[in-house]
Structure formats: structure tokens, C-alpha cells
N, C-alpha and C. Protein backbone atom coordinates (compact mmCIF):
# COMPACT_ATOMS: atom_id res chain seq x y z
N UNK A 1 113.33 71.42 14.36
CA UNK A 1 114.22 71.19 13.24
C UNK A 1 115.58 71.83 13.48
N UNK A 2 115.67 72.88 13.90
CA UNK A 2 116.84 74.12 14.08
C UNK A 2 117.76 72.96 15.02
N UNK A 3 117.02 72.60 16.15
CA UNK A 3 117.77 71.87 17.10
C UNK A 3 118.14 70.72 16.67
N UNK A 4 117.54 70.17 16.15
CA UNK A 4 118.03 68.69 15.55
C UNK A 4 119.57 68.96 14.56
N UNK A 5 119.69 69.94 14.09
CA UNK A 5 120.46 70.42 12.74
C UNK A 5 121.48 70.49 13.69
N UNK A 6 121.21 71.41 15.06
CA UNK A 6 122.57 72.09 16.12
C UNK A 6 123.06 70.65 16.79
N UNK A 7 122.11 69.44 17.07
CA UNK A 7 122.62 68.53 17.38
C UNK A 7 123.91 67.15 16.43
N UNK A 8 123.16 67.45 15.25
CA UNK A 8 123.84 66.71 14.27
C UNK A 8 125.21 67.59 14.43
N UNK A 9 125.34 68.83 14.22
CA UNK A 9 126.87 69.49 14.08
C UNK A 9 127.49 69.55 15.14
N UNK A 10 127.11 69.00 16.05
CA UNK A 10 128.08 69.45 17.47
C UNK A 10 128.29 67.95 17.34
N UNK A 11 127.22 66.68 17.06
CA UNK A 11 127.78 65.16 16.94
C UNK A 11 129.04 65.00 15.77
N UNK A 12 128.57 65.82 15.06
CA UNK A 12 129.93 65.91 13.63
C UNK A 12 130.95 66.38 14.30
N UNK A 13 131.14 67.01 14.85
CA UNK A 13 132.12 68.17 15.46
C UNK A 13 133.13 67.45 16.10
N UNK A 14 132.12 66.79 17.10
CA UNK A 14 132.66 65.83 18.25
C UNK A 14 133.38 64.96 17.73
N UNK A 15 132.72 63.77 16.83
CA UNK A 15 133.66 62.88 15.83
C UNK A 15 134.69 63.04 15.32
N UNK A 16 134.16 64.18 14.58
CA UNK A 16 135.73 65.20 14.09
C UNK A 16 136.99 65.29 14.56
N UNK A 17 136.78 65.75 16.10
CA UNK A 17 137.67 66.18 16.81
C UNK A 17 138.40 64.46 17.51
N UNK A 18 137.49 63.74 17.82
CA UNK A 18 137.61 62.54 18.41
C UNK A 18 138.74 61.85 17.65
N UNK A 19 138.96 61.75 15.82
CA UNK A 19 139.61 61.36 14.94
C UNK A 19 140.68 62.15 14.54
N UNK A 20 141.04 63.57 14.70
CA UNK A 20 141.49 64.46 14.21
C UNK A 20 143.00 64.39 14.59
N UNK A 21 144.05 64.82 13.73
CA UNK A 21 145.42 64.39 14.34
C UNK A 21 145.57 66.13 14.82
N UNK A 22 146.62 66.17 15.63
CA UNK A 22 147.16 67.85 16.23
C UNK A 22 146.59 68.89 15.38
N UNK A 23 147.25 68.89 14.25
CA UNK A 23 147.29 69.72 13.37
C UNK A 23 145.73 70.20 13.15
N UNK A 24 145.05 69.28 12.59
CA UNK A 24 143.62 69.57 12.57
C UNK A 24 142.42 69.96 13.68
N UNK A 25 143.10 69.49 14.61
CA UNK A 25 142.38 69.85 15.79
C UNK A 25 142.75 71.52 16.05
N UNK A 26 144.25 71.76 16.22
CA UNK A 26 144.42 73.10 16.21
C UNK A 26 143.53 74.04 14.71
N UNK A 27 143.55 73.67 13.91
CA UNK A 27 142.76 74.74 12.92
C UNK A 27 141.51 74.75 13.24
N UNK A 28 140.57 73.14 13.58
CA UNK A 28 139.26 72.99 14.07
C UNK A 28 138.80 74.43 15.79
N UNK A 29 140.23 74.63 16.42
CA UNK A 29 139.89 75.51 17.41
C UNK A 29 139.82 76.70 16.69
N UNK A 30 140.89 76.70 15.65
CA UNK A 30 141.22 78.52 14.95
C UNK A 30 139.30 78.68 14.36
N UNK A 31 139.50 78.05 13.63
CA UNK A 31 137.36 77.48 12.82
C UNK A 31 136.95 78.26 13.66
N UNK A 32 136.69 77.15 15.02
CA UNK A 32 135.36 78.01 15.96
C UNK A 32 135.56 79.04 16.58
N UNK A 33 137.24 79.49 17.14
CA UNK A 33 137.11 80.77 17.59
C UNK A 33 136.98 81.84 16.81
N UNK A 34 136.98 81.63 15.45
CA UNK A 34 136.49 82.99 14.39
C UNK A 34 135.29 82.90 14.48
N UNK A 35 134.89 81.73 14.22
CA UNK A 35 133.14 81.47 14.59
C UNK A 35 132.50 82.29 15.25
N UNK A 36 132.92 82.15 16.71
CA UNK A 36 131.93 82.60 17.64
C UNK A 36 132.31 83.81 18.17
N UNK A 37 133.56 84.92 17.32
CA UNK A 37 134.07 86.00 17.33
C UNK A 37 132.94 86.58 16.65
N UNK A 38 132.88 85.89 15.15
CA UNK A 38 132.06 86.86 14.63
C UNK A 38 130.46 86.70 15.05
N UNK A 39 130.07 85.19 15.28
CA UNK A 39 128.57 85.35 16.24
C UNK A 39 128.56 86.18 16.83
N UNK A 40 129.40 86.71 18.12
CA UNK A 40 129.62 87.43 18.94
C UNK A 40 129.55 88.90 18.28
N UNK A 41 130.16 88.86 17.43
CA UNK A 41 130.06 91.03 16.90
C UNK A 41 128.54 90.54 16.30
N UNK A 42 127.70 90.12 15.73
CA UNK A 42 126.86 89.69 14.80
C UNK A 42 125.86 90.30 16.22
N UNK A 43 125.65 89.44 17.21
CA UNK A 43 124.79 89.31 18.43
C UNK A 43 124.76 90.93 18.75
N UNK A 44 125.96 91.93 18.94
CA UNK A 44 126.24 92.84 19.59
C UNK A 44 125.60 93.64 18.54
N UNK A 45 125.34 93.21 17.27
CA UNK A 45 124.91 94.53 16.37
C UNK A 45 123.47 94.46 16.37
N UNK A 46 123.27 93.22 17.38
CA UNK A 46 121.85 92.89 17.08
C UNK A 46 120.90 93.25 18.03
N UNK A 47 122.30 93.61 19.00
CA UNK A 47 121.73 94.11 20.90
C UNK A 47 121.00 92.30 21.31
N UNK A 48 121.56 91.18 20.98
CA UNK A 48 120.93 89.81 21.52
C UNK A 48 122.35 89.64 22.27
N UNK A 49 122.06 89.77 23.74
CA UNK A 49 123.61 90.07 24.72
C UNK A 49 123.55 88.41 25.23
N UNK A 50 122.50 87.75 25.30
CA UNK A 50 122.57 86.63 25.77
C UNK A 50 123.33 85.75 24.31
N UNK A 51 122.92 85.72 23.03
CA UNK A 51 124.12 84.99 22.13
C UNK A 51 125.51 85.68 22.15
N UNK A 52 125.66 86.89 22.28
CA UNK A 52 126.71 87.70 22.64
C UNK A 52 127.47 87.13 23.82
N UNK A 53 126.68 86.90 24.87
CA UNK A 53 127.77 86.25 26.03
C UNK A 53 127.97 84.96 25.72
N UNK A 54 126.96 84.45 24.85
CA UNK A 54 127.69 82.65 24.98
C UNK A 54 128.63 82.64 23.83
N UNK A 55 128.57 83.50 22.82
CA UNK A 55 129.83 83.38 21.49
C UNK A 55 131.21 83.97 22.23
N UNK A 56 131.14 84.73 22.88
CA UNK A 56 132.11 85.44 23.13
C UNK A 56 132.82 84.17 24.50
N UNK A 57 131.94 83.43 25.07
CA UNK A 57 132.41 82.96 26.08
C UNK A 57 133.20 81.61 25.77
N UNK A 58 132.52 81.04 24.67
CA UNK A 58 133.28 79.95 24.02
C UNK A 58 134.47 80.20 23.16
N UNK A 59 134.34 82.09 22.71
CA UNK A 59 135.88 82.03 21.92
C UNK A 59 136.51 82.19 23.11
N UNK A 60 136.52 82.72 24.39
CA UNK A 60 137.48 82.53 25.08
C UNK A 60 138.19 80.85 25.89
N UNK A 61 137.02 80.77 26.19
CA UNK A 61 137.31 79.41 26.60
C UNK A 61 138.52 78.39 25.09
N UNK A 62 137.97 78.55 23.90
CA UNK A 62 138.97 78.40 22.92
C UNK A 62 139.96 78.74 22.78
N UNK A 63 140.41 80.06 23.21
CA UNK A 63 141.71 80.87 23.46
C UNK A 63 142.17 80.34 24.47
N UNK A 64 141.72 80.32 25.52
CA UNK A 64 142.37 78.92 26.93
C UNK A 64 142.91 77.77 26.52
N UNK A 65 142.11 76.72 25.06
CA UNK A 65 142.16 75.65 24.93
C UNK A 65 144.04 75.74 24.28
N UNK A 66 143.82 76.71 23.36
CA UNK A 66 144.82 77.34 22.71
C UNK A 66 146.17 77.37 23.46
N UNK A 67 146.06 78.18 24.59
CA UNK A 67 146.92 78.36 25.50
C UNK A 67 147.62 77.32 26.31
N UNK A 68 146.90 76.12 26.09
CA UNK A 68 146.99 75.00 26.94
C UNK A 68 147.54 74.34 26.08
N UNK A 69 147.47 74.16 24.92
CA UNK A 69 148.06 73.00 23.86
C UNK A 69 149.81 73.81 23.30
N UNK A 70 150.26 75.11 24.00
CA UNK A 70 151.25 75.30 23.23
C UNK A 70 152.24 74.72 23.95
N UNK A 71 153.54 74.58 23.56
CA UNK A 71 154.37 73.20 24.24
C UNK A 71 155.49 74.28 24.48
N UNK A 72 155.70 74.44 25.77
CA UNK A 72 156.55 75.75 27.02
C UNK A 72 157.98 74.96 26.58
N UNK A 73 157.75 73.54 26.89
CA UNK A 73 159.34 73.27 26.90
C UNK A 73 159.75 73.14 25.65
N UNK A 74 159.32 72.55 24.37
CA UNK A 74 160.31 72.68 23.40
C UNK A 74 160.92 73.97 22.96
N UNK A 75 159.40 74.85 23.04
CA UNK A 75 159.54 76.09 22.15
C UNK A 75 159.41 76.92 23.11
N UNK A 76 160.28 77.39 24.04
CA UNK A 76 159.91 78.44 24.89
C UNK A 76 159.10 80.18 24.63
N UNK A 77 160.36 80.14 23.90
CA UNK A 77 160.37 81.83 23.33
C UNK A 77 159.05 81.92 21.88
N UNK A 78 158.78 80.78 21.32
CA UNK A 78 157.45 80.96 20.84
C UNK A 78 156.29 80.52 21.33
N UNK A 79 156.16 80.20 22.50
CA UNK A 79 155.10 79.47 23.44
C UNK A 79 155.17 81.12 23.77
N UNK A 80 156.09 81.77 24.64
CA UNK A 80 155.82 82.76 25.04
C UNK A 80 154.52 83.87 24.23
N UNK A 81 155.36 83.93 22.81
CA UNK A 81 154.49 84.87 21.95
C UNK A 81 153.07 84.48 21.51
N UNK A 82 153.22 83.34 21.80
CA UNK A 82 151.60 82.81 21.31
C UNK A 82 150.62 83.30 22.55
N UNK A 83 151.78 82.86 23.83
CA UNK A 83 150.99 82.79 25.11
C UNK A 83 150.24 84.25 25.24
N UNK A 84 151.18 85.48 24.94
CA UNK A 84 151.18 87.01 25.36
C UNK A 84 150.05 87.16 24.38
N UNK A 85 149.99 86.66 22.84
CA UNK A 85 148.74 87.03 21.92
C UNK A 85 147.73 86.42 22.50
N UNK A 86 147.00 85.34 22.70
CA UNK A 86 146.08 84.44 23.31
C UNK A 86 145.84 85.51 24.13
N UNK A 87 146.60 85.75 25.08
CA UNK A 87 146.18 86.72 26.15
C UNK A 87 145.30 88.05 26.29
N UNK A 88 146.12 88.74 24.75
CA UNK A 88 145.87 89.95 24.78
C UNK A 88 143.85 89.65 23.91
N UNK A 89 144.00 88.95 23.31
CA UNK A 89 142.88 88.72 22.51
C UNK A 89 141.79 87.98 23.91
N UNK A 90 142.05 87.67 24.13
CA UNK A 90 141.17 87.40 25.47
C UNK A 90 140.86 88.77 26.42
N UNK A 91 141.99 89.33 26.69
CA UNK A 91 141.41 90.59 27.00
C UNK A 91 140.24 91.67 26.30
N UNK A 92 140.88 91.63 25.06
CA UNK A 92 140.34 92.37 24.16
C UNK A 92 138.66 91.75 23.81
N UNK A 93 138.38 90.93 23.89
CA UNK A 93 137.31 90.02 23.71
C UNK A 93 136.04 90.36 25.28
N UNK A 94 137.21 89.84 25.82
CA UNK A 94 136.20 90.61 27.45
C UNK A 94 135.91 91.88 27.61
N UNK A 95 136.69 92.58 27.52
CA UNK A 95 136.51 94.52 26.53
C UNK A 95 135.19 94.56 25.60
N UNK A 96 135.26 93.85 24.42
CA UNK A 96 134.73 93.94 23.62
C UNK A 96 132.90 93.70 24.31
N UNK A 97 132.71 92.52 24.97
CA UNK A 97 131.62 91.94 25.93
C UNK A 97 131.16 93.08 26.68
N UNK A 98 131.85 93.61 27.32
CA UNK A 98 131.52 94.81 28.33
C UNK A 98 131.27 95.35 27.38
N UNK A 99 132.06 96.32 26.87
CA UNK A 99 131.50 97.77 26.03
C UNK A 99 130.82 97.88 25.39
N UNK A 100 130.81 96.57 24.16
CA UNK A 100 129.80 96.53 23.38
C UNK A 100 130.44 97.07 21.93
N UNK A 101 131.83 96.83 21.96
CA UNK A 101 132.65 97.72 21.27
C UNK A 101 133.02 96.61 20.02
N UNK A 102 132.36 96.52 18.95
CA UNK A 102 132.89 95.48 17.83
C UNK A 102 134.36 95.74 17.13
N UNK A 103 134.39 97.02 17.39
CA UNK A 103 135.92 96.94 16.92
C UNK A 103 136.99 96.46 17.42
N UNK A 104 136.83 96.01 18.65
CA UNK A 104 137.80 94.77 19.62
C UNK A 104 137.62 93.93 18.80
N UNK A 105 137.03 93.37 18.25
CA UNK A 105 136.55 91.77 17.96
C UNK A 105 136.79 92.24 16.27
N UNK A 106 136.90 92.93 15.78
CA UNK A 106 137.89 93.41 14.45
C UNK A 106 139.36 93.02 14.42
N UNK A 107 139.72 93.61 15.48
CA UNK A 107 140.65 93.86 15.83
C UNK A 107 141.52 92.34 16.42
N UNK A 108 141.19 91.38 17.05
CA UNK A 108 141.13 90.54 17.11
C UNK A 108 141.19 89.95 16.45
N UNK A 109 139.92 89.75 15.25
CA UNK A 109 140.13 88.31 13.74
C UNK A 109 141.54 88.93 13.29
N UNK A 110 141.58 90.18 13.18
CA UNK A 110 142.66 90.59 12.05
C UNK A 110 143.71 89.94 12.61
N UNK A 111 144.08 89.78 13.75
CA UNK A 111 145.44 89.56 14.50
C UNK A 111 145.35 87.45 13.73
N UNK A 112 143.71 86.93 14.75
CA UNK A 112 143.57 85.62 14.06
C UNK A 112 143.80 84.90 12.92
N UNK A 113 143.24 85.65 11.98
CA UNK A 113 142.91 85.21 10.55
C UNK A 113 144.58 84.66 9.79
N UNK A 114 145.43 85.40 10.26
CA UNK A 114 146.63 85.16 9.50
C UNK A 114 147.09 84.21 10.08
N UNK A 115 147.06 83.65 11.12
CA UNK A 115 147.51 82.45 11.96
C UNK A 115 146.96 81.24 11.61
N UNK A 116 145.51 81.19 11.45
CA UNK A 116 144.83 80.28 11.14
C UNK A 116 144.89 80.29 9.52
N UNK A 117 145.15 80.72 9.28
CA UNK A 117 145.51 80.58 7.51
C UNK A 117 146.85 80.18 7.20
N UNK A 118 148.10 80.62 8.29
CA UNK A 118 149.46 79.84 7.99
C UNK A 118 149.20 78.54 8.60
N UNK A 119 148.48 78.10 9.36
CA UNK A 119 148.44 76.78 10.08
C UNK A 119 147.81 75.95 8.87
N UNK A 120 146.59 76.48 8.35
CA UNK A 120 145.95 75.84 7.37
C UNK A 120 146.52 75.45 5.95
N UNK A 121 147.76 76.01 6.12
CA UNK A 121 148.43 76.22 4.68
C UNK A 121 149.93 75.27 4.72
N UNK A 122 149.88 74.39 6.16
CA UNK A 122 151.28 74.23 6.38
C UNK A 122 151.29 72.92 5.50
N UNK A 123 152.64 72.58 5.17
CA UNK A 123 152.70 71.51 4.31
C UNK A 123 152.43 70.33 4.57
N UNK A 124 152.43 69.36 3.64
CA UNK A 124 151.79 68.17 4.41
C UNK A 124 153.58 67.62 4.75
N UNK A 125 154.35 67.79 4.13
CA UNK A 125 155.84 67.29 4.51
C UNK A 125 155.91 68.03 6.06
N UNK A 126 155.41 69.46 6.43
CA UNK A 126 156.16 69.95 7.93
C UNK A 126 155.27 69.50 8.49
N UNK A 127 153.76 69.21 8.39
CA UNK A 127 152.94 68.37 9.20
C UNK A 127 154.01 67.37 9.60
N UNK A 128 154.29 66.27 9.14
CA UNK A 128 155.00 64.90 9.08
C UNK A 128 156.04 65.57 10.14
N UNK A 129 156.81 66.19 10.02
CA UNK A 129 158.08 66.23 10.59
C UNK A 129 157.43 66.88 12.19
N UNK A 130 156.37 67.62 12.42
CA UNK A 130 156.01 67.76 13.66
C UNK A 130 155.15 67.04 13.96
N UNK A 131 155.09 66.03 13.80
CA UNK A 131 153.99 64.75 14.24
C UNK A 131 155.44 63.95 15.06
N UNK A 132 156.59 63.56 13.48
CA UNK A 132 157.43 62.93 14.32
C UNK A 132 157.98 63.81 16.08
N UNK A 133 157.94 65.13 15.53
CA UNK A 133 158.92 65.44 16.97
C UNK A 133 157.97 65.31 17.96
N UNK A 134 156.52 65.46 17.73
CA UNK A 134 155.84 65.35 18.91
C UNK A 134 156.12 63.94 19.56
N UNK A 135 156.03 63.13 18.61
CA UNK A 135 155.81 61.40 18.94
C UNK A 135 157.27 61.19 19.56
N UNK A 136 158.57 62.18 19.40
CA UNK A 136 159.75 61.85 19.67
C UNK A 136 159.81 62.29 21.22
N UNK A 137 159.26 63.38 21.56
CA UNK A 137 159.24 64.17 22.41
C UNK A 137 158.18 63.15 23.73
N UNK A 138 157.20 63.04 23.50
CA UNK A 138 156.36 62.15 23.94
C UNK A 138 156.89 60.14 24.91
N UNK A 139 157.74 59.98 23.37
CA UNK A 139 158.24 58.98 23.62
C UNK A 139 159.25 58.95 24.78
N UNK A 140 160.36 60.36 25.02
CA UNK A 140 160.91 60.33 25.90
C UNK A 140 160.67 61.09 27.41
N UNK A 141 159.21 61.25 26.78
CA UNK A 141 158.87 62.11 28.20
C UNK A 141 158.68 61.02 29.66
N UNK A 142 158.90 61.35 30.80
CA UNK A 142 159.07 59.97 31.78
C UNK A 142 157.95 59.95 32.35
N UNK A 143 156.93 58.57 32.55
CA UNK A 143 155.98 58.34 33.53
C UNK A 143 155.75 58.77 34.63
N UNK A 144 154.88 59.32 34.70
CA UNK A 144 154.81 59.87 36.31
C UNK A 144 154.74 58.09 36.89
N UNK A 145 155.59 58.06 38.29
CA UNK A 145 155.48 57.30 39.59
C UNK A 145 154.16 56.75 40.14
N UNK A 146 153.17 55.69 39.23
CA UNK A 146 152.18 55.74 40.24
C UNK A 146 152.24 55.19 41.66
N UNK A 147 151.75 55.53 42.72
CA UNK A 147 151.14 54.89 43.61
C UNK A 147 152.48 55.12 44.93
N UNK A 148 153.44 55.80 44.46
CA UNK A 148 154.79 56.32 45.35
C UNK A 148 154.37 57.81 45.48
């Protein structure tokens, strides 16, 4: 039963994400990397190191996903700051794995939680206006050369 339940939500998940415009997809990553932050301290209080390494391994891998979706060329100097936080919380997360230390992973949501709550809170008018610049940005970005 347990498994059938884990299969239906990762098929929801998937759909989810499959349909989801930017915006939602980025909060859907903020979602699971609190998720499996706090699985992760949850596992560590529980001494279960094997859910401990797989929560902790998917919020990082999420923090990668993170890192990968921020856009270097429009926004340099805030790509930067996102890039250096992502970072440090990834560190802090691998810290946290080793030592066994939940107050990394405190320390961490606290930094998260406010990010994923201004993202979640953004308007539906500045949604619109960064959909257009993406689609503007996109539109003039140039084809790579195939087959030269």
C-alpha cells in the first residue's frame, strides 16, 4: 500500500512538473528541497542514515537543479548571489550528512524558507512580465549551427 501511495505521488509530481510554467516549477523545487531537508534532520534524529543520505542527497541534487535554472546573462550580479547561497547551503547540507549536525539543516531552511515564500507570493502581474522577458529573451537567443 505505502508503495503504491509513493508511486501515485511521484506520477502526480511528474505531471505536475511536465505542465508547470517556470514559476511553478521553481517553487515545486523550493517544496521538495524543504522536504527532504527536513526528512533529512527527521532521519538524523532517528539515527536511519540510509533515509538521511537519500533526503539529503536529493536536496542537493535540487540545489544543483536550482543552480542550473538561474539565468548568468540577464541577471549577472543576482545569478551570482543566488549562485554563492545554493552553494553555501550545499555545503552546509554535506556538513550536516557527515556530522550528523541538524543545526546545519536549521540553518539552511531559515536561509530557504524566505525565498520560497517571496517566490510563492510573487504577483500574478510580475509572473506575466517575466514569462514575457523570458519568451523575449528566448526568442532572440540564436540557433546553434547544426551539422557545421
Amino acid at each position: 500500500m505505502r508503495n503504491n501511495l509513493r508511486a501515485y505521488q511521484k506520477v502526480n509530481r511528474e505531471s505536475g512538473l511536465s505542465a508547470a510554467d517556470p514559476h511553478t516549477v521553481i517553487l515545486m523545487l523550493y517544496n521538495g528541497l524543504l522536504e527532504n531537508i527536513s526528512i533529512g534532520k527527521g532521519a538524523i534524529e532517528r539515527k536511519d542514515l540510509a533515509l538521511k543520505s537519500t533526503a539529503l542527497s536529493k536536496a542537493v541534487n535540487i540545489l544543483n537543479s536550482l543552480i542550473d535554472s538561474l539565468d548568468k546573462e540577464s541577471e549577472p550580479a543576482i545569478s551570482d548571489n543566488f549562485n554563492t547561497l545554493y552553494g553555501y547551503c550545499i555545503e552546509q547540507i554535506m556538513s550536516a550528512s557527515t556530522s550528523l549536525d541538524t543545526a546545519q539543516l536549521d540553518q539552511v531552511s531559515e536561509f530557504l524558507i524566505p525565498l520560497r515564500d517571496a517566490w510563492q507570493n510573487i504577483s500574478e502581474q510580475d509572473k506575466q512580465a517575466g514569462f514575457a522577458k523570458l519568451n523575449e529573451r528566448d526568442k532572440n537567443r540564436p540557433v546553434g549551427n547544426i551539422g557545421t
